[in-house]
N, C-alpha and C. Protein backbone atom coordinates (compact mmCIF):
# COMPACT_ATOMS: atom_id res chain seq x y z
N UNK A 1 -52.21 6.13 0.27
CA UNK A 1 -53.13 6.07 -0.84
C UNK A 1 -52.35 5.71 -2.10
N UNK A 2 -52.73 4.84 -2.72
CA UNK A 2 -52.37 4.44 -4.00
C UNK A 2 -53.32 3.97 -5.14
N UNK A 3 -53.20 5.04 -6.70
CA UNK A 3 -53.93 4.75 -7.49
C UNK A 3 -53.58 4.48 -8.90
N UNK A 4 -54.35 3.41 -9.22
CA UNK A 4 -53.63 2.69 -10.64
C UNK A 4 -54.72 2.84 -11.49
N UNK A 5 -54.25 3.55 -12.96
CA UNK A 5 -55.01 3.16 -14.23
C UNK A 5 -54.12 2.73 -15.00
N UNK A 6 -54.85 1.53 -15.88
CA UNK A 6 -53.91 0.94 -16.75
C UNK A 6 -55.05 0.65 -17.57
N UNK A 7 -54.41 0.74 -18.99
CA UNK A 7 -54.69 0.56 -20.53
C UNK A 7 -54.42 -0.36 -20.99
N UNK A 8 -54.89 -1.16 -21.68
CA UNK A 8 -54.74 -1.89 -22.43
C UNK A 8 -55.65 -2.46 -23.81
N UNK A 9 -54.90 -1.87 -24.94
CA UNK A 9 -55.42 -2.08 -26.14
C UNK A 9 -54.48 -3.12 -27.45
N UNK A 10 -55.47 -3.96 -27.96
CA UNK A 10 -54.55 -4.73 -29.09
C UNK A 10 -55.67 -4.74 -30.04
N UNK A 11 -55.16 -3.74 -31.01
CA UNK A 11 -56.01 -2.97 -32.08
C UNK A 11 -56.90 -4.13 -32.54
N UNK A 12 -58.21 -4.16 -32.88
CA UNK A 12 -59.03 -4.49 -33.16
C UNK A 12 -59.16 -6.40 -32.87
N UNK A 13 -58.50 -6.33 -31.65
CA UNK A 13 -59.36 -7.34 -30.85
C UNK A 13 -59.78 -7.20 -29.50
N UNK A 14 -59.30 -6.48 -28.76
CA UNK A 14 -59.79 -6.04 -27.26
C UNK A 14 -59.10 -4.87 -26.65
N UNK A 15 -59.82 -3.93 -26.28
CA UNK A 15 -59.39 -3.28 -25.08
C UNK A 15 -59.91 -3.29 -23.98
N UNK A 16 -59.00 -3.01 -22.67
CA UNK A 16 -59.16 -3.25 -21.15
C UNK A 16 -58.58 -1.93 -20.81
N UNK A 17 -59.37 -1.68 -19.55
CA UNK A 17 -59.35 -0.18 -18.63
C UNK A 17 -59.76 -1.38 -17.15
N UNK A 18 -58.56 -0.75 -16.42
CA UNK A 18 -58.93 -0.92 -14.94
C UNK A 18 -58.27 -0.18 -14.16
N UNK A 19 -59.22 0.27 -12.91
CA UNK A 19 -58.74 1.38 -11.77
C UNK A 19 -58.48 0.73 -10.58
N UNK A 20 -57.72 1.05 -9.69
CA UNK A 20 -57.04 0.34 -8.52
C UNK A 20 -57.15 1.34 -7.47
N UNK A 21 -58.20 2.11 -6.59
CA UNK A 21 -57.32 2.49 -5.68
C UNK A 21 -56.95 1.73 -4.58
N UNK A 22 -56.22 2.21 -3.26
CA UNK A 22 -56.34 0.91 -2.26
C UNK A 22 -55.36 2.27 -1.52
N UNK A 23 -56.20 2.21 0.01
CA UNK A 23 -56.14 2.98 1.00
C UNK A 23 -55.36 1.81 2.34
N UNK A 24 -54.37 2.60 2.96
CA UNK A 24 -54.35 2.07 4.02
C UNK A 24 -54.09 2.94 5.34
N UNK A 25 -54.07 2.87 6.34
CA UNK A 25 -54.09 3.46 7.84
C UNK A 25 -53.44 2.37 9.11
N UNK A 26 -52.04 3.14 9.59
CA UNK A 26 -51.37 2.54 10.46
C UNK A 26 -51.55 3.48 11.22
N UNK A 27 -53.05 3.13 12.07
CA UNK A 27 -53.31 3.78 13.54
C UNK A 27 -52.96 3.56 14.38
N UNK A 28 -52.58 2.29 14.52
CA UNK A 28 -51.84 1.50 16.13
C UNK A 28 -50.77 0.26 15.39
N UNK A 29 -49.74 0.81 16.65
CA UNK A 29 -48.04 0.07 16.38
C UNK A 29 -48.82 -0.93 15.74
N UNK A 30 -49.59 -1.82 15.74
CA UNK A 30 -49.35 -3.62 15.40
C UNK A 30 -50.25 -3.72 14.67
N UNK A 31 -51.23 -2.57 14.35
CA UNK A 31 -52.14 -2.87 13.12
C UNK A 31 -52.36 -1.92 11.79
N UNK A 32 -52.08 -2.33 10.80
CA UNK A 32 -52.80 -1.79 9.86
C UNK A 32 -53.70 -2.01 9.22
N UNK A 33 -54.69 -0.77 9.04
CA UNK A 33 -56.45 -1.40 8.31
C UNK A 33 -56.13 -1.09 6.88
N UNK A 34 -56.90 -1.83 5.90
CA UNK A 34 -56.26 -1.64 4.08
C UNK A 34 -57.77 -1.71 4.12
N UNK A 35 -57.56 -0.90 2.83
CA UNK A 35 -59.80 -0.77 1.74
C UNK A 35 -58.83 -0.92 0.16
N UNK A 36 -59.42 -1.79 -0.85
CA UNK A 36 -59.53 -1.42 -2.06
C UNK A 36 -60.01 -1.99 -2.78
N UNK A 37 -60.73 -0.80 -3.62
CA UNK A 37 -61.47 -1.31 -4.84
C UNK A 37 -60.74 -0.90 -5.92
N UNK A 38 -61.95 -1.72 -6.72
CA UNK A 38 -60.98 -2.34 -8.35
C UNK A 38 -62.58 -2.33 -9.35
N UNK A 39 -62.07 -1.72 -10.16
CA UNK A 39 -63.18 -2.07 -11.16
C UNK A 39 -62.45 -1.95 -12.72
N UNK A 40 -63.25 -3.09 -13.41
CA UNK A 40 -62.47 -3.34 -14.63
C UNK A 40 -63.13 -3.70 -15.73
N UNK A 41 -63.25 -3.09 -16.97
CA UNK A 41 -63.90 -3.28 -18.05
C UNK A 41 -63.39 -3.77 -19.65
N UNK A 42 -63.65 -4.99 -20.17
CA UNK A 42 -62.91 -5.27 -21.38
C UNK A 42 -63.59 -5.25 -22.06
N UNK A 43 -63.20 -4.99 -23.59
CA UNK A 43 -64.18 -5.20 -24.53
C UNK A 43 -63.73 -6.03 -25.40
N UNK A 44 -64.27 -6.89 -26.07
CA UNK A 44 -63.70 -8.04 -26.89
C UNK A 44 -64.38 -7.62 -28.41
N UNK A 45 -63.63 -6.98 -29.45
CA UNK A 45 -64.27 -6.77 -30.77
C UNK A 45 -64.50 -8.28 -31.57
N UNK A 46 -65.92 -7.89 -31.88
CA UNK A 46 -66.08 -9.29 -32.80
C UNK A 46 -67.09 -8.72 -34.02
N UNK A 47 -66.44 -9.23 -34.99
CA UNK A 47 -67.56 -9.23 -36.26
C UNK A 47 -68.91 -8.90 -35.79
N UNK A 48 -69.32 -9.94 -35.04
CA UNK A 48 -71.26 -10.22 -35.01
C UNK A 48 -71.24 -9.17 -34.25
N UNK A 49 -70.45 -8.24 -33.09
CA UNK A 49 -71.28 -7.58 -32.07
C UNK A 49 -69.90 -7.52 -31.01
N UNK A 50 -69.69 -6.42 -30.15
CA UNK A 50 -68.91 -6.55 -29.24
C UNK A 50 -68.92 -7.23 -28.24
N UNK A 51 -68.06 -7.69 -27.22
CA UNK A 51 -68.81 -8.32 -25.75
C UNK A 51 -67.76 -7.30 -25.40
N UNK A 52 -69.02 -7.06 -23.78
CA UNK A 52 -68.44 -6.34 -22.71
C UNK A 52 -68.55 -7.11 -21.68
N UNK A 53 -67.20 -6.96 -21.05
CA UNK A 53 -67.02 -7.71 -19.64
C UNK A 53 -66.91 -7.24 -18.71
N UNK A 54 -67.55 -6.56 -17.45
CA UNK A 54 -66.81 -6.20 -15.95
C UNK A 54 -66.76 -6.62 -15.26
N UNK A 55 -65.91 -6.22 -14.00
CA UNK A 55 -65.68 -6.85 -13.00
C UNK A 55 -65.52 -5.54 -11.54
N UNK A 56 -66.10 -5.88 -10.76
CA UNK A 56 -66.07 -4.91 -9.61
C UNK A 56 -65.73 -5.73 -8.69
N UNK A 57 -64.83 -4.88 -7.62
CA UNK A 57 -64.37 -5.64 -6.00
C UNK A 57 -63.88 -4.80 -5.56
N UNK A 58 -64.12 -5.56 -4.33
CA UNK A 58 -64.26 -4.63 -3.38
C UNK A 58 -63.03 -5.55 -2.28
N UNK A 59 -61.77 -5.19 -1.26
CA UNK A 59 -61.56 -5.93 -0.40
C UNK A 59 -61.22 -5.07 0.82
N UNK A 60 -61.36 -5.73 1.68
CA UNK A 60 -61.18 -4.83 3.37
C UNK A 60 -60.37 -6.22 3.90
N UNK A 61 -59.48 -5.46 4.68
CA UNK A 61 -58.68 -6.65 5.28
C UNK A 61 -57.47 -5.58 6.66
N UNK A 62 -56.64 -6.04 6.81
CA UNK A 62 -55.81 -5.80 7.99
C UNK A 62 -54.58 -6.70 8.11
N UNK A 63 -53.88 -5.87 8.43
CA UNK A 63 -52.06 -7.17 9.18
C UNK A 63 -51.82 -6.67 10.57
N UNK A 64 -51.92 -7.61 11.25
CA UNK A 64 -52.48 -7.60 12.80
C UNK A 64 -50.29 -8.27 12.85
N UNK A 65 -50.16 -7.44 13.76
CA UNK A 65 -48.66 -7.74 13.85
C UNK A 65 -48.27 -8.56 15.43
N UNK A 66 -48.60 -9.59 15.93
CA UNK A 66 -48.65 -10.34 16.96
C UNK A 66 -47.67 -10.36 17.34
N UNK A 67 -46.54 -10.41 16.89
CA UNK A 67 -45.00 -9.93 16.91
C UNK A 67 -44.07 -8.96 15.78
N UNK A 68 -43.16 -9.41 15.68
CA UNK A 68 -41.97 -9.02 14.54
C UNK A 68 -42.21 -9.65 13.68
N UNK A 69 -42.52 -11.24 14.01
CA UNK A 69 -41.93 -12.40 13.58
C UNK A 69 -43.33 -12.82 12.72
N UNK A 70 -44.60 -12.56 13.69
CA UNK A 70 -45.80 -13.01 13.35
C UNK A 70 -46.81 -12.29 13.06
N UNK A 71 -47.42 -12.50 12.01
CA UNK A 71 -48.27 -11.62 11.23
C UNK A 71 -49.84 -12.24 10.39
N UNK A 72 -50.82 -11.53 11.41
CA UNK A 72 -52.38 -12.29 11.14
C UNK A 72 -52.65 -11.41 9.88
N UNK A 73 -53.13 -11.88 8.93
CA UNK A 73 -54.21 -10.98 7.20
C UNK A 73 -55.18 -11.49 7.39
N UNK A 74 -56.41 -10.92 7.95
CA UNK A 74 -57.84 -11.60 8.05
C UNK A 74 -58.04 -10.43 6.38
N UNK A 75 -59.09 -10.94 5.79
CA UNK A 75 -59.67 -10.29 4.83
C UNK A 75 -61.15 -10.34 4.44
N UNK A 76 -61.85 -9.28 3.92
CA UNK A 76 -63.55 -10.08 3.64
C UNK A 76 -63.17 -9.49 1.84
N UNK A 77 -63.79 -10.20 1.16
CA UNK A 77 -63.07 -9.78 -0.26
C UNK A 77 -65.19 -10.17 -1.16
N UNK A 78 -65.28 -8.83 -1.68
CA UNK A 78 -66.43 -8.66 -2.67
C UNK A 78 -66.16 -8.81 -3.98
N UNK A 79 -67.01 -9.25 -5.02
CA UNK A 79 -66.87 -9.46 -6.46
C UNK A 79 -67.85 -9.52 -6.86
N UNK A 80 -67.90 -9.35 -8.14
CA UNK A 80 -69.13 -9.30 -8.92
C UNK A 80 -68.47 -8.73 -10.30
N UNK A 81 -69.34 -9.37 -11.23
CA UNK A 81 -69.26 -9.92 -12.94
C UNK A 81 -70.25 -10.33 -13.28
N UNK A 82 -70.69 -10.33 -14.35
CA UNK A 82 -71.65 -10.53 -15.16
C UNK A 82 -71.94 -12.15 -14.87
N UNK A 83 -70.94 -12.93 -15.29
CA UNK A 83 -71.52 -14.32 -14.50
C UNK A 83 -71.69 -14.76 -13.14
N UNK A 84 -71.22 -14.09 -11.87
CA UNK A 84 -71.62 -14.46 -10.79
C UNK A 84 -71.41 -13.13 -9.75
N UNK A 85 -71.63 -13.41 -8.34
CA UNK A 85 -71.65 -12.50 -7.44
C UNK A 85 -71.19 -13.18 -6.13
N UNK A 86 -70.12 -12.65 -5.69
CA UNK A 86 -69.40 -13.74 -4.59
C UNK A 86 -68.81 -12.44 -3.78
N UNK A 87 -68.94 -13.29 -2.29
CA UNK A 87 -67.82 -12.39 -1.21
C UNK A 87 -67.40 -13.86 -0.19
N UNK A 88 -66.22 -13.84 0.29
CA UNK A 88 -65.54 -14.42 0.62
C UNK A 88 -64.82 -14.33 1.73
N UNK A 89 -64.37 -14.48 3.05
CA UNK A 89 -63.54 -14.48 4.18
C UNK A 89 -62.22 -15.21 3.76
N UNK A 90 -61.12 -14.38 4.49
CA UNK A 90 -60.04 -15.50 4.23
C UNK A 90 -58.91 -14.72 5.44
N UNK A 91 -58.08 -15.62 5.32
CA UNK A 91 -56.98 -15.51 7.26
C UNK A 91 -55.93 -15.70 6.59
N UNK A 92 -55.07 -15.14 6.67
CA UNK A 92 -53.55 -15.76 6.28
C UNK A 92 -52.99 -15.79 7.63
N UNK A 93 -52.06 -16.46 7.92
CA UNK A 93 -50.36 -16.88 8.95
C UNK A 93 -49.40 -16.66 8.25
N UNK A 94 -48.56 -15.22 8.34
CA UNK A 94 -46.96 -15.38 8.17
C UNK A 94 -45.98 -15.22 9.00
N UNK A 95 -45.22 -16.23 9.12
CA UNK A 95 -44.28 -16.55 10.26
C UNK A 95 -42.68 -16.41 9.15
N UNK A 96 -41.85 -14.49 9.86
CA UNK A 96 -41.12 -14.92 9.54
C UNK A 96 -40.08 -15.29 10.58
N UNK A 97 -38.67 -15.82 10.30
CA UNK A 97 -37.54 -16.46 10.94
C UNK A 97 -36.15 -15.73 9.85
């Protein structure tokens, strides 16, 4: 288990807050399952009115260990923000030597 808050303020033009946790579980020799979410909020000070920005995600994924050498990252990865709403599949291959 690992959890991140981080701050970030630059006096009277924006501050940012975002949380990180991200879980993982090595149940079997060659696999590990990973979860983490993230959610993140900025605020942008302006004369006329503030803007607020967030961002939420979500990712689930795994490293499938086929060998020593060879290593599958399938992932399904969630998002969402005020301008759009997306989830995504993605595979990595690392081959080391």
């Amino acid at each position: 288990v690992m959890v991140e808050y981080a701050l970030s303020d630059k006096d009277g033009v924006r501050e940012t807050r975002n949380l990180s946790v991200d879980l993982a579980y090595h149940g079997l020799n060659s696999v590990v399952l990973s979860a983490r979410g993230e959610d993140g909020k900025t605020t942008m000070f302006r004369g006329s009115g503030d803007i607020e920005m967030k961002t939420k995600q979500v990712v689930l994924g795994a490293q499938v260990f086929l060998t020593p050498q060879v290593v599958v990252r399938p992932e399904y990865r969630w998002m969402d923000t005020e301008t759009f709403r997306s989830d995504r599949y993605a595979a990595q291959l690392h081959l080391y030597y």
